[in-house]
Structure formats: structure tokens, C-alpha cells
PDB file of N, CA and C in Angstrom:
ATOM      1  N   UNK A   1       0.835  -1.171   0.000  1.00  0.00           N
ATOM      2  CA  UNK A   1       0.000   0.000   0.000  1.00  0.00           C
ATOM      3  C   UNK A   1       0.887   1.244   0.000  1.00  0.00           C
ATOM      4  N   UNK A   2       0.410   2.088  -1.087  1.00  0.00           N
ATOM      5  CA  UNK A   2       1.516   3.487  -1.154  1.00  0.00           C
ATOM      6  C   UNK A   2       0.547   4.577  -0.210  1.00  0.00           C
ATOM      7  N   UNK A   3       1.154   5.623   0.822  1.00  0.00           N
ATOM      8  CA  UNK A   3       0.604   6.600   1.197  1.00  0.00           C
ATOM      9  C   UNK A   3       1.294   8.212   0.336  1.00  0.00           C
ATOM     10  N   UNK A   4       0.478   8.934   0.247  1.00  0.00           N
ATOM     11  CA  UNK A   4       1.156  10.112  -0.415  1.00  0.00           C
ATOM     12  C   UNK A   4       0.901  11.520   1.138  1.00  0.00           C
ATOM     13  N   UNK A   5       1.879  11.597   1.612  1.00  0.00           N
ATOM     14  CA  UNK A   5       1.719  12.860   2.443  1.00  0.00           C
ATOM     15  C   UNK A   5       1.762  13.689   2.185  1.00  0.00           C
ATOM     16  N   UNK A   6       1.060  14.623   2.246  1.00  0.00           N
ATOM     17  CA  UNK A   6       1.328  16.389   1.537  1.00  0.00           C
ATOM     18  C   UNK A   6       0.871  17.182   2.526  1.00  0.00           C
ATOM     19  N   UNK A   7       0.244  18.722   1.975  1.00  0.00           N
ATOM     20  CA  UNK A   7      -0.151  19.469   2.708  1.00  0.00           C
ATOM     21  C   UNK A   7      -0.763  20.373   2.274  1.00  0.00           C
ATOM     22  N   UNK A   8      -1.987  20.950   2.912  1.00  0.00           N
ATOM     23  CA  UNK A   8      -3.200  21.784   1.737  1.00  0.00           C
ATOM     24  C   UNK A   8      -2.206  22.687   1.280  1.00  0.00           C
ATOM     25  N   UNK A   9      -3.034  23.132  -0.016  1.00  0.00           N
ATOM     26  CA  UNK A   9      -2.813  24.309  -0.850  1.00  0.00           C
ATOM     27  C   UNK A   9      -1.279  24.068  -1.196  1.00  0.00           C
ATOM     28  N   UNK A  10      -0.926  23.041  -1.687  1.00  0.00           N
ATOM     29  CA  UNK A  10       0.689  22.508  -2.122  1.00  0.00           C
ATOM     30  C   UNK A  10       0.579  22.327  -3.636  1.00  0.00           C
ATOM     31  N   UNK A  11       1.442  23.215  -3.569  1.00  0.00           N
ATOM     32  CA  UNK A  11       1.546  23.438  -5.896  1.00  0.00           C
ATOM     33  C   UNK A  11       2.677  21.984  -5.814  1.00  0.00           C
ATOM     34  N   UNK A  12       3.102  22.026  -5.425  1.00  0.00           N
ATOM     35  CA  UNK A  12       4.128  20.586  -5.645  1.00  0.00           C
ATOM     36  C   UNK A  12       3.470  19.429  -5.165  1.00  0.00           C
ATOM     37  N   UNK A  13       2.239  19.400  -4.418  1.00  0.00           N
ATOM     38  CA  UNK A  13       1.623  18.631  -4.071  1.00  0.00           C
ATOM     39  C   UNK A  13       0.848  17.665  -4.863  1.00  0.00           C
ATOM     40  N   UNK A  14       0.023  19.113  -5.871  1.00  0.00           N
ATOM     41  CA  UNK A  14      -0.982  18.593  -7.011  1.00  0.00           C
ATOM     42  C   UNK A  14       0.112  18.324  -8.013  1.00  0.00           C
ATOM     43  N   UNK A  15       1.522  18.714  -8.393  1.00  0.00           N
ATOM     44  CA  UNK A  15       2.621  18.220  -9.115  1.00  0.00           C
ATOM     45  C   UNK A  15       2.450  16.636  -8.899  1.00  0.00           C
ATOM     46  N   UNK A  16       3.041  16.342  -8.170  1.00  0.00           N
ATOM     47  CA  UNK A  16       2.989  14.821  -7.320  1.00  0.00           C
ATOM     48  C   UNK A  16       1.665  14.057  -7.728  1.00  0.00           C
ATOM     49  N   UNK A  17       0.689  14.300  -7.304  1.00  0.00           N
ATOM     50  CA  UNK A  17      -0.499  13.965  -7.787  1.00  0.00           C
ATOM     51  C   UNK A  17      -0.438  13.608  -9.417  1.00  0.00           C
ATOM     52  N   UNK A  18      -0.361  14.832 -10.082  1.00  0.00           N
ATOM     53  CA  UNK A  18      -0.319  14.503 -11.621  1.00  0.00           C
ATOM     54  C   UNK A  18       0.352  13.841 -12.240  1.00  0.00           C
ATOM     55  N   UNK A  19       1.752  13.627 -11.628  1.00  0.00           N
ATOM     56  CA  UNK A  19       2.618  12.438 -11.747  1.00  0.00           C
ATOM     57  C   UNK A  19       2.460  11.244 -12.056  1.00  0.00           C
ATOM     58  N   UNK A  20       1.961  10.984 -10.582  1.00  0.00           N
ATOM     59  CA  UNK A  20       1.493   9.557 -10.083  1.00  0.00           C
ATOM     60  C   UNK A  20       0.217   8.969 -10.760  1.00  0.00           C
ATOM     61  N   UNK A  21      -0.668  10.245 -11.576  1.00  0.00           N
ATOM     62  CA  UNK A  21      -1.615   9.778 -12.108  1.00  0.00           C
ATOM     63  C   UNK A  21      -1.168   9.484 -13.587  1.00  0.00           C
ATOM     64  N   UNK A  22      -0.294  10.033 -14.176  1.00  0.00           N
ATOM     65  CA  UNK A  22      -0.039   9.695 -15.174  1.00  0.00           C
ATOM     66  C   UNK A  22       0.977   8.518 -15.480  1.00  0.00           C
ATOM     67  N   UNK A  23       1.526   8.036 -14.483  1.00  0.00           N
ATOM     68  CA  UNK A  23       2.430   6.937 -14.174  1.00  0.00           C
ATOM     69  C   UNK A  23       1.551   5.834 -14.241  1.00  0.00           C
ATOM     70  N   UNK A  24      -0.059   6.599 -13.520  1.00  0.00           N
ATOM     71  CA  UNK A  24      -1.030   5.229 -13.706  1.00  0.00           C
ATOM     72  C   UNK A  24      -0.578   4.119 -12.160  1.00  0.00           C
ATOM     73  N   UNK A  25       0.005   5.423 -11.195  1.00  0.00           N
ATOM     74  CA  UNK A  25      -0.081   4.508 -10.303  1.00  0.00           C
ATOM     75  C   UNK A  25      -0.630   3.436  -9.317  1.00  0.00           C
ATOM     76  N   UNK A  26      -0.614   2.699  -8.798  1.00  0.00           N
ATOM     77  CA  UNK A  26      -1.340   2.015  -7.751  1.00  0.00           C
ATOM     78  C   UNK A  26      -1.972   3.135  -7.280  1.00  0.00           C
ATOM     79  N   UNK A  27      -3.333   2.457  -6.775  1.00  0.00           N
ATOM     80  CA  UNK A  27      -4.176   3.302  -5.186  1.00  0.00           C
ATOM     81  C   UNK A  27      -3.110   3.241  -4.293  1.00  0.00           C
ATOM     82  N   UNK A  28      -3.561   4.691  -3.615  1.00  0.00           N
ATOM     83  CA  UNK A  28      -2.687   5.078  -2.561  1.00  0.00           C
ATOM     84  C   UNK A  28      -3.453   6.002  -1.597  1.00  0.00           C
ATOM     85  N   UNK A  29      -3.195   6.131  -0.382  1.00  0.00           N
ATOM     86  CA  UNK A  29      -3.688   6.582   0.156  1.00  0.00           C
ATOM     87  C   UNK A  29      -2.954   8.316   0.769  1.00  0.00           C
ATOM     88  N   UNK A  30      -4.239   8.862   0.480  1.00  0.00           N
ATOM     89  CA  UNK A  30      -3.575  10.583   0.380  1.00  0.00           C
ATOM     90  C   UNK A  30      -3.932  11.065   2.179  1.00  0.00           C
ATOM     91  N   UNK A  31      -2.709  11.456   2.629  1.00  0.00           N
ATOM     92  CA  UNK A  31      -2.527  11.869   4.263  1.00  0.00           C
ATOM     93  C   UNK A  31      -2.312  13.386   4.059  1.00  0.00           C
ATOM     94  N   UNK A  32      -3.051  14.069   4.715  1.00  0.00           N
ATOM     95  CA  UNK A  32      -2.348  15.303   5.031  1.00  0.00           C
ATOM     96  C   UNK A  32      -1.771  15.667   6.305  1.00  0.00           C
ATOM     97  N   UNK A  33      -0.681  16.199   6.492  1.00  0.00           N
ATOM     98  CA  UNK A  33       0.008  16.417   7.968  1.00  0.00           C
ATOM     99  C   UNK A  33      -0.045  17.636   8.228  1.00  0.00           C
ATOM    100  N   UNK A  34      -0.922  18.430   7.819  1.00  0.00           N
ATOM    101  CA  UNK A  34      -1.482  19.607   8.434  1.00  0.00           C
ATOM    102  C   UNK A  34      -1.811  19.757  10.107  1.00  0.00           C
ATOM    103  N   UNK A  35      -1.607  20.052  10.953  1.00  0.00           N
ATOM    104  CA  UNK A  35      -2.441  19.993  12.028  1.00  0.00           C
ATOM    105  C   UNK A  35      -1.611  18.745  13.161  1.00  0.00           C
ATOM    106  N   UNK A  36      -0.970  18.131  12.163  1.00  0.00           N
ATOM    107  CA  UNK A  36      -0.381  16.613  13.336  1.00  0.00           C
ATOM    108  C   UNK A  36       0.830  16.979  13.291  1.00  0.00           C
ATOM    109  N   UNK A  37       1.309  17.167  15.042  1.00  0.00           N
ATOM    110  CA  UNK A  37       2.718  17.563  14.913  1.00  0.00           C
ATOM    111  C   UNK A  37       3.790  16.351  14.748  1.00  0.00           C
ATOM    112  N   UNK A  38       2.973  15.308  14.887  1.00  0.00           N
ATOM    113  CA  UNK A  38       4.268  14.628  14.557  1.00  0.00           C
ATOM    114  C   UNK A  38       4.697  14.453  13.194  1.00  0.00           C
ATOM    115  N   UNK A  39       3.422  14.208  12.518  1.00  0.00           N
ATOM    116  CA  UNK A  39       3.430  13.949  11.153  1.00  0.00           C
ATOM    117  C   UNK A  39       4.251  15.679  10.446  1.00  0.00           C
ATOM    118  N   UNK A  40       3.987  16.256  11.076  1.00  0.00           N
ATOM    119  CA  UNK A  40       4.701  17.941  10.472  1.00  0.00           C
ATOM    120  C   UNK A  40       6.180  17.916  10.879  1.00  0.00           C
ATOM    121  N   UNK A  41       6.473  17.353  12.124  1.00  0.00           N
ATOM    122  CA  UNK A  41       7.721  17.398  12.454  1.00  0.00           C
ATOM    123  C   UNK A  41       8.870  16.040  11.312  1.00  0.00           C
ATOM    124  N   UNK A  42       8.081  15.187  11.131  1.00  0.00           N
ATOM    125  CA  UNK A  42       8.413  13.821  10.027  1.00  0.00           C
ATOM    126  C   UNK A  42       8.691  14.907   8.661  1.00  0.00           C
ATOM    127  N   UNK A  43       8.257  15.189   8.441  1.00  0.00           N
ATOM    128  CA  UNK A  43       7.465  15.267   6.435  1.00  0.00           C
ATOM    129  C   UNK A  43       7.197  16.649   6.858  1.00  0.00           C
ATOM    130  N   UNK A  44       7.492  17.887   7.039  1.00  0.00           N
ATOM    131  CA  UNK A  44       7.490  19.647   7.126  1.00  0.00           C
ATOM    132  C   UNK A  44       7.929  19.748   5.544  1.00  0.00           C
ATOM    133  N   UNK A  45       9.577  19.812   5.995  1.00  0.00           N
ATOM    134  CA  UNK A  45      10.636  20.449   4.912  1.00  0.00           C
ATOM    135  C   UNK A  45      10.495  19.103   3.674  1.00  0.00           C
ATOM    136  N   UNK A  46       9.691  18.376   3.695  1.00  0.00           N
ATOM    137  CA  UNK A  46       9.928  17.134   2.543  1.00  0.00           C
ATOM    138  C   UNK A  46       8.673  16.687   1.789  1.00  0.00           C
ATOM    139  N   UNK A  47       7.471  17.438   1.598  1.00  0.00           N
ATOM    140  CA  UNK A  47       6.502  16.904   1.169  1.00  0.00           C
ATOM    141  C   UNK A  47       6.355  17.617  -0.122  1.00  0.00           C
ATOM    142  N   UNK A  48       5.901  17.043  -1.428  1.00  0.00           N
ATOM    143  CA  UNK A  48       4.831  15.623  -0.717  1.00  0.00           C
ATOM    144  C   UNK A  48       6.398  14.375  -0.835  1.00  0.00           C
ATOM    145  N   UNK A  49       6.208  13.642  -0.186  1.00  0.00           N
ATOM    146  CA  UNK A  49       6.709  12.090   0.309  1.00  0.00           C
ATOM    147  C   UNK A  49       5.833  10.635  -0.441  1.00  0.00           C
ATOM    148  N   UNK A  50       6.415   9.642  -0.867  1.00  0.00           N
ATOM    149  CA  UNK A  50       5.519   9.040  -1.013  1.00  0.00           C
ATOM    150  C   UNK A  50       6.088   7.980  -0.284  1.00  0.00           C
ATOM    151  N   UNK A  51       5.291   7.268   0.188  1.00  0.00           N
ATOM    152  CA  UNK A  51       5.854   5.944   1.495  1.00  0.00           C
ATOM    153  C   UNK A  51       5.199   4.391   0.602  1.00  0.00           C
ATOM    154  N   UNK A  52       5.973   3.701   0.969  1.00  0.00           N
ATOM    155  CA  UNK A  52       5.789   2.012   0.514  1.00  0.00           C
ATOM    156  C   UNK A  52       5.377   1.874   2.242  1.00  0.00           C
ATOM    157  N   UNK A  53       3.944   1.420   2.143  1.00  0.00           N
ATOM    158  CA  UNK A  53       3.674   1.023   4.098  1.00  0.00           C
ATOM    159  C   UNK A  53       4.603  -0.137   3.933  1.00  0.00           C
ATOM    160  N   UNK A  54       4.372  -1.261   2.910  1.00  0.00           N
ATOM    161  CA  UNK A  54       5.071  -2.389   3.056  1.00  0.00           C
ATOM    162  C   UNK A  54       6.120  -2.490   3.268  1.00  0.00           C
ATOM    163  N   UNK A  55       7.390  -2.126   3.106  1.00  0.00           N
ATOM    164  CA  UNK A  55       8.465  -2.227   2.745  1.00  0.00           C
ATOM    165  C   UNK A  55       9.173  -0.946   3.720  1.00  0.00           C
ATOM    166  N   UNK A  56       8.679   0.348   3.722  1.00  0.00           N
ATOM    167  CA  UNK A  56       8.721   1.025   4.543  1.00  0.00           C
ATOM    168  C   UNK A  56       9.593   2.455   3.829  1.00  0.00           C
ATOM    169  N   UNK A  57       9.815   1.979   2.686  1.00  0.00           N
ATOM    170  CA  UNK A  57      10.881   2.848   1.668  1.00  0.00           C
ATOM    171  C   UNK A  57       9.777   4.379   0.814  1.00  0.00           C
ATOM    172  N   UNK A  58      10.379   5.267   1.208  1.00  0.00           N
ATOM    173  CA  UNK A  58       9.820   6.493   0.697  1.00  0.00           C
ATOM    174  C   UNK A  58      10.470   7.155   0.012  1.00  0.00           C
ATOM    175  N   UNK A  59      10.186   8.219  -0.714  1.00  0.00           N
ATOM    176  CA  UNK A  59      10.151   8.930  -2.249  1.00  0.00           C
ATOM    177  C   UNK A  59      10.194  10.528  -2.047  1.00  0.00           C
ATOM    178  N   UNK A  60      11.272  10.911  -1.577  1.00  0.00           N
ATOM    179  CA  UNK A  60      11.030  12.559  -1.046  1.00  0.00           C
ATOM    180  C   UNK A  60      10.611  13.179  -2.406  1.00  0.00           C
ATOM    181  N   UNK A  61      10.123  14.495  -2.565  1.00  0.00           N
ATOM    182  CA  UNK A  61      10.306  15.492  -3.591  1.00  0.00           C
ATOM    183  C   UNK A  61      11.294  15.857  -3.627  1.00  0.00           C
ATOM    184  N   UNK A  62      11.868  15.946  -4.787  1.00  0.00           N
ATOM    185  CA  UNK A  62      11.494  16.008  -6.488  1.00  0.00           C
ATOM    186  C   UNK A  62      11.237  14.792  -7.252  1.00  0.00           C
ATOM    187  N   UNK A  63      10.685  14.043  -7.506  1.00  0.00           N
ATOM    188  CA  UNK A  63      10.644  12.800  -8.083  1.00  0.00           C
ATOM    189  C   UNK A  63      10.313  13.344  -9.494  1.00  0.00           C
ATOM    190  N   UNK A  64      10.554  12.087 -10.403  1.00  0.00           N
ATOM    191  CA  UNK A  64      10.367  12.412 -11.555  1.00  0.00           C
ATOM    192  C   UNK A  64       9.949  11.007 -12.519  1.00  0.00           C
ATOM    193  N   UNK A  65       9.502  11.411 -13.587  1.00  0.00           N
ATOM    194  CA  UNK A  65       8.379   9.623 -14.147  1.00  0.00           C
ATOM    195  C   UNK A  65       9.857   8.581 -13.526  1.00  0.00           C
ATOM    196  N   UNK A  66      11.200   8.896 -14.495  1.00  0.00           N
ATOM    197  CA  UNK A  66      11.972   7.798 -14.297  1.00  0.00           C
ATOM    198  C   UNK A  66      12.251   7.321 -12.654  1.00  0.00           C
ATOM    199  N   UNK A  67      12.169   8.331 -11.623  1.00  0.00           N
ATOM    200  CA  UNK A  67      12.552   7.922 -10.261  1.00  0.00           C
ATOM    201  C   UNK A  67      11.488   6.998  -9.418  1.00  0.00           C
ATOM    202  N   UNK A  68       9.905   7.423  -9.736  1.00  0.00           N
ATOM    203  CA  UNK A  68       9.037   7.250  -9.908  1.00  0.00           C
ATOM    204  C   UNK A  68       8.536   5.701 -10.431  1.00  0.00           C
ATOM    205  N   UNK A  69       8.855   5.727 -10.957  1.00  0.00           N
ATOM    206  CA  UNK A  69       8.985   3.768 -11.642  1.00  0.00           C
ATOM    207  C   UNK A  69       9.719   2.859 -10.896  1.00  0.00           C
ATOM    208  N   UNK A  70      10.925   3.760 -10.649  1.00  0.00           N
ATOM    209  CA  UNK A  70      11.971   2.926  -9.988  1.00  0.00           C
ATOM    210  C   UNK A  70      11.552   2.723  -8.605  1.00  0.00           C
ATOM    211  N   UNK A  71      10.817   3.913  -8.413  1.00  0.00           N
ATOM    212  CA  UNK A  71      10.375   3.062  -6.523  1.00  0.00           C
ATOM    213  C   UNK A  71       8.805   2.462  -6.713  1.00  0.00           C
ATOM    214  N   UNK A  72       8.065   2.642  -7.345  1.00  0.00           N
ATOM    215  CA  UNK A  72       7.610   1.620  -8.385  1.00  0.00           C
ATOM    216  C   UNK A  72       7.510   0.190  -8.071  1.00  0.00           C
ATOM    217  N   UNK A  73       8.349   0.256  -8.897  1.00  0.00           N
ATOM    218  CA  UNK A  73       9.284  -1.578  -8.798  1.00  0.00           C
ATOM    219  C   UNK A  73       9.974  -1.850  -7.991  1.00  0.00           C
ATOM    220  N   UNK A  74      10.066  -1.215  -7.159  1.00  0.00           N
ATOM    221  CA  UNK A  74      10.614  -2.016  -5.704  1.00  0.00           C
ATOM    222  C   UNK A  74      12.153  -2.245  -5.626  1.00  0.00           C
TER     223      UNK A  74
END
């Protein structure tokens, strides 16, 4: 299961988003860490993030289609 963390009103956020939609990614589940300090203190200076729950491996910004595939595929 992929989570995508971001944070309202994030132009790099809906970047990320459009990405991942055009990558045709897996469902994922969209977190915002607005409001949760831990989750703000994690993921502040680094969102959006994308997290593998499984595996536990995440995807800071800037990603890009090719980086994107590659965490992807595991």
C-alpha cells in the first residue's frame, strides 16, 4: 500500500499527484500532515513524500516519471 503525504494548498503537491496519475499509479492513500505535529515534524521540509507502508521505503520530492517507476518496482 503506497501513502502520499502532503499538505493543503501545495503546488508541488498537485505536481505529485499529476505524476502519479499519469504513471497510472497504484491506489494510494492521500494523508495530510497539516495539524499533526508529529506527522509535520516527520514530512514539514519534505513533502509531498511518497511511502511504501510495506516495505517502509519512501520517495522525497522532487521525483520524476523515471525515479518514480523505480520506486515503483521495488
Amino acid at each position: 500500500m503506497l501513502t502520499l503525504f502532503q499538505r493543503d494548498d501545495c503546488k508541488l503537491c498537485d505536481e505529485a499527484l499529476a505524476l502519479l496519475a499519469a504513471a497510472r499509479a497504484p491506489g494510494f492513500e492521500n494523508v495530510w500532515i497539516d495539524g499533526d505535529p508529529e506527522l509535520e515534524a516527520r514530512y514539514g521540509t519534505r513533502v509531498p513524500v511518497l511511502r511504501d507502508e510495506n516495505s517502509g521505503r519512501e520517495l522525497d520530492w522532487p521525483f520524476d516519471p523515471a525515479s518514480l517507476q523505480a520506486f515503483l518496482a521495488g
